[in-house]
C-alpha atoms as a PDB file:
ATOM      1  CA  UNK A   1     -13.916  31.953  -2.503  1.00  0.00           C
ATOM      2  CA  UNK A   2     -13.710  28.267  -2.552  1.00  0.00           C
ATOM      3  CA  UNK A   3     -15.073  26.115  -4.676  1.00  0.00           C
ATOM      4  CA  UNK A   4     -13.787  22.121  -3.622  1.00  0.00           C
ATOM      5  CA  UNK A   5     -17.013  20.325  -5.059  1.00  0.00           C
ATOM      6  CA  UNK A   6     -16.876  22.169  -8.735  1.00  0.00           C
ATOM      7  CA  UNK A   7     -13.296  21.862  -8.743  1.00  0.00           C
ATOM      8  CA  UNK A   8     -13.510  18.026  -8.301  1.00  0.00           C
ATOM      9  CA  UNK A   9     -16.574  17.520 -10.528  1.00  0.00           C
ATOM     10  CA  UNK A  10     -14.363  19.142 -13.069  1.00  0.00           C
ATOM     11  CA  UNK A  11     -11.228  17.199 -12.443  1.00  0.00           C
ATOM     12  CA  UNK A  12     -13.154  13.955 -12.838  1.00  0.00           C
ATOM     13  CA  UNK A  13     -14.965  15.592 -16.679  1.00  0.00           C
ATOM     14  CA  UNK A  14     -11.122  16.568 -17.670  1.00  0.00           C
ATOM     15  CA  UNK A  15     -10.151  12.756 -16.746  1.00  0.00           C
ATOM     16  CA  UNK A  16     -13.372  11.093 -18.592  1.00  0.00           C
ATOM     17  CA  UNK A  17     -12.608  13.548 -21.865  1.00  0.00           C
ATOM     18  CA  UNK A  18      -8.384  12.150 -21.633  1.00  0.00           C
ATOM     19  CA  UNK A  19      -9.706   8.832 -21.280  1.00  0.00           C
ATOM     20  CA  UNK A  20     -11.741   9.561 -23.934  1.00  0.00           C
ATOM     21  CA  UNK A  21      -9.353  10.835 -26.429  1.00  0.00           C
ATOM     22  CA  UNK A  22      -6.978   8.138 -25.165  1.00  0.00           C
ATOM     23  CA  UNK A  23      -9.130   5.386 -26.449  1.00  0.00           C
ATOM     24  CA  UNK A  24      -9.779   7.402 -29.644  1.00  0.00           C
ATOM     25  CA  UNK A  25      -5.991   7.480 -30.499  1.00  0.00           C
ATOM     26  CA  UNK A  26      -6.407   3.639 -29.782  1.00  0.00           C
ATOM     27  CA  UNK A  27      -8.918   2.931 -32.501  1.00  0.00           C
ATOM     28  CA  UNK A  28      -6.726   4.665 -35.068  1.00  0.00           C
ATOM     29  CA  UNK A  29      -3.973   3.162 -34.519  1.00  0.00           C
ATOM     30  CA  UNK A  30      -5.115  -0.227 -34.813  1.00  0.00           C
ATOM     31  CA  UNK A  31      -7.160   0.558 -37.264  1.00  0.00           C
ATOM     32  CA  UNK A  32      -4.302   2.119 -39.618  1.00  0.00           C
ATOM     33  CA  UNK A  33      -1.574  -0.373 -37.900  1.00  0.00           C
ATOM     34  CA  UNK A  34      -3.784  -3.716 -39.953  1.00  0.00           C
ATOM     35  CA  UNK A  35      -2.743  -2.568 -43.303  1.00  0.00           C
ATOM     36  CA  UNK A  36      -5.492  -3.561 -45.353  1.00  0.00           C
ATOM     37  CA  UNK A  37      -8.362  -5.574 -45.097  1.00  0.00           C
ATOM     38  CA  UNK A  38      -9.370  -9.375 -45.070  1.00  0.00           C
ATOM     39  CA  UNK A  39     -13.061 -10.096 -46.317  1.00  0.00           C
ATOM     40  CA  UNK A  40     -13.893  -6.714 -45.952  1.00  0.00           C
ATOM     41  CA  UNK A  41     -12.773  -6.308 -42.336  1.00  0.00           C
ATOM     42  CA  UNK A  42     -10.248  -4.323 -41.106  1.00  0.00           C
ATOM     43  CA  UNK A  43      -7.390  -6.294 -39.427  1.00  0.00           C
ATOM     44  CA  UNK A  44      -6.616  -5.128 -35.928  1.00  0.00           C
ATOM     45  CA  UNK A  45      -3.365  -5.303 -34.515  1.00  0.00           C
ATOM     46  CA  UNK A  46      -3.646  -5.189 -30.505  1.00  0.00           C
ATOM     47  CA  UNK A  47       0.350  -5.343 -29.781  1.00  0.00           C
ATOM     48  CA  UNK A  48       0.972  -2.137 -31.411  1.00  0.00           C
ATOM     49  CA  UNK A  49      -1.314   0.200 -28.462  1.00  0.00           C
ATOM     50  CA  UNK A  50       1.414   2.733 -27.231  1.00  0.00           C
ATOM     51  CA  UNK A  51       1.409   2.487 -23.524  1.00  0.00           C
ATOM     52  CA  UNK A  52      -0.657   4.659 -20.910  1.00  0.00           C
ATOM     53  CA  UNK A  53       0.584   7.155 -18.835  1.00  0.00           C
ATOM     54  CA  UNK A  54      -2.266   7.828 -16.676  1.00  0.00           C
ATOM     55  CA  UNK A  55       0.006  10.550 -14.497  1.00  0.00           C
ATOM     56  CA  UNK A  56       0.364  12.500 -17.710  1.00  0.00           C
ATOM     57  CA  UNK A  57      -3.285  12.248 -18.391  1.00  0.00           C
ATOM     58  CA  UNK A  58      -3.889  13.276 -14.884  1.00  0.00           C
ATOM     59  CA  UNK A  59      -1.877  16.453 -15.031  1.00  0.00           C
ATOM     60  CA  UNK A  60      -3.583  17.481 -18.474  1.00  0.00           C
ATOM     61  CA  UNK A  61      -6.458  17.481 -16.737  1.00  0.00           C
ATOM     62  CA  UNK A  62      -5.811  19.120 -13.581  1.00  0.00           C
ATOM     63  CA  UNK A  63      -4.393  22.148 -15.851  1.00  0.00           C
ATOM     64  CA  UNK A  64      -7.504  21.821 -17.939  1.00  0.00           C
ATOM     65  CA  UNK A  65      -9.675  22.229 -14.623  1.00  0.00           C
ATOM     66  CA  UNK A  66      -7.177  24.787 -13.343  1.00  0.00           C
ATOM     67  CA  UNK A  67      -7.320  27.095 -16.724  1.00  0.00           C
ATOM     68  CA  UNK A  68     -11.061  26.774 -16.871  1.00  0.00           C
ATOM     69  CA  UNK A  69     -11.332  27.752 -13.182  1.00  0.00           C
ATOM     70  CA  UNK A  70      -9.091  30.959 -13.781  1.00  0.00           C
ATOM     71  CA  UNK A  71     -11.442  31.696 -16.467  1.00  0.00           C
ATOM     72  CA  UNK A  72     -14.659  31.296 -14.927  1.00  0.00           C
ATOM     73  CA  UNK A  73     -13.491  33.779 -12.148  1.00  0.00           C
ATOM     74  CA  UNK A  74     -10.439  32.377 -10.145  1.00  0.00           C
ATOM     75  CA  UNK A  75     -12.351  29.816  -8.246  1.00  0.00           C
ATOM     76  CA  UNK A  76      -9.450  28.209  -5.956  1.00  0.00           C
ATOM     77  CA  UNK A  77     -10.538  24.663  -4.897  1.00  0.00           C
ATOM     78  CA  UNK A  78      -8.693  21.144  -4.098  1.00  0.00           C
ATOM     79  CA  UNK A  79      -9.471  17.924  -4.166  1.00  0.00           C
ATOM     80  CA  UNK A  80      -8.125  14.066  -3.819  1.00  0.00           C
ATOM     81  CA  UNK A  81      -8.144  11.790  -7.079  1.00  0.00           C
ATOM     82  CA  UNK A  82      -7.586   8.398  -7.391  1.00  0.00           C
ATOM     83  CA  UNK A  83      -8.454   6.905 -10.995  1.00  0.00           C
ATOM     84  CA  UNK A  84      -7.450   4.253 -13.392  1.00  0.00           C
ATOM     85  CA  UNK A  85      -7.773   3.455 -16.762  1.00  0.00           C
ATOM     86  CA  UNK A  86      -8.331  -0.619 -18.332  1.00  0.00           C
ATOM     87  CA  UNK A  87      -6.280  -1.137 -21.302  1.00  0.00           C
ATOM     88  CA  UNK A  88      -6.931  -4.694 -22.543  1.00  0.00           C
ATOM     89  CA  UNK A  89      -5.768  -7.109 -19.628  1.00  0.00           C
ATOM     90  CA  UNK A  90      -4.001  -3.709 -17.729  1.00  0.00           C
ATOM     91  CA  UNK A  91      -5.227  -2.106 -14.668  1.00  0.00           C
ATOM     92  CA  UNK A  92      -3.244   1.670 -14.844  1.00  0.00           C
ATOM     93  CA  UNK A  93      -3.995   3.592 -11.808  1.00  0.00           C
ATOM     94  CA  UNK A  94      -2.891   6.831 -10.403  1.00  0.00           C
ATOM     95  CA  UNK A  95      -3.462   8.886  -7.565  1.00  0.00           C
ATOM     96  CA  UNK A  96      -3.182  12.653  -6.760  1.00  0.00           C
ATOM     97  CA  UNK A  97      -1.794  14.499  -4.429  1.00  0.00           C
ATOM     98  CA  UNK A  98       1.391  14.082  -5.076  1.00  0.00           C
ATOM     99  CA  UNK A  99       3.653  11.652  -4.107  1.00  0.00           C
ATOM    100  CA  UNK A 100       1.739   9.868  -6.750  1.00  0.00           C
ATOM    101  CA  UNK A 101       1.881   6.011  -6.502  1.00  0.00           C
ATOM    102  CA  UNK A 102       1.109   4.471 -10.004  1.00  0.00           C
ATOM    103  CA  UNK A 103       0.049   1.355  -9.951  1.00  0.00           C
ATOM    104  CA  UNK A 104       0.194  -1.297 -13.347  1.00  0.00           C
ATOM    105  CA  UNK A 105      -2.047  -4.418 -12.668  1.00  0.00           C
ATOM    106  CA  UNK A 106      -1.562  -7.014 -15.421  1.00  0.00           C
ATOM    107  CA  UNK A 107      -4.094  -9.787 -15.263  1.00  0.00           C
ATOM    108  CA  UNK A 108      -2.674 -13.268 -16.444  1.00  0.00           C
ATOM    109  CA  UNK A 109      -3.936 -15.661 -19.290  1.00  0.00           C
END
C-alpha cells in the first residue's frame, strides 16, 4: 500500500533534523576554531565553516525516511523535494528526483 503524503512529511522531518545537526556542527566549530576568549567572549571565526553539501544531506535523509518506512511496515511512497539551506550570505539548494540540479547562490557585499 502506498503511502506518498507520510513518505513526504517524513522526508521533509529527516531534512529539518540534517539541517539541524548541520548547524550544530557549525556552532562547534566556531566555537572551538576562536581559541580562547576576549573579555569573556568566545571569539568566532566565520571563515573556517566547512562547506554544505545539501545533496549529501538530502540522501541521508531519504535513507532515514526509507529505513523508518521499512520498519514501520514497508510503506512504499514517493515524492518531489526541492530544499535549500542559508549558510551566512549562501543560498545551497537541491532538488530530488534525480538529475539533481544544485544550485549555490552567493549574495554580494
Amino acid at each position: 500500500m502506498g503511502r506518498p503524503g507520510l513518505w513526504a512529511r517524513l522526508l521533509m522531518h529527516y531534512w529539518a533534523l540534517e539541517c539541524e545537526e548541520r548547524m550544530q556542527l557549525w556552532k562547534v566549530e566556531r566555537a572551538t576554531s576562536g581559541g580562547g576568549t576576549d573579555s569573556g567572549l568566545m571569539k568566532v571565526s566565520y571563515g573556517d565553516e566547512k562547506e554544505v553539501d545539501v545533496v549529501a544531506m538530502l540522501q541521508r535523509a531519504y535513507l532515514r525516511t526509507a529505513i523508518e518506512m521499512e520498519r514501520t511496515g514497508g510503506w512504499v511512497g514517493s515524492t518531489t523535494a526541492c530544499v535549500g539551506l542559508l549558510q551566512r550570505s549562501t543560498l545551497h539548494i537541491a532538488n530530488v528526483p534525480p538529475p539533481s540540479p544544485v544550485l549555490e547562490l552567493t549574495v554580494a557585499r
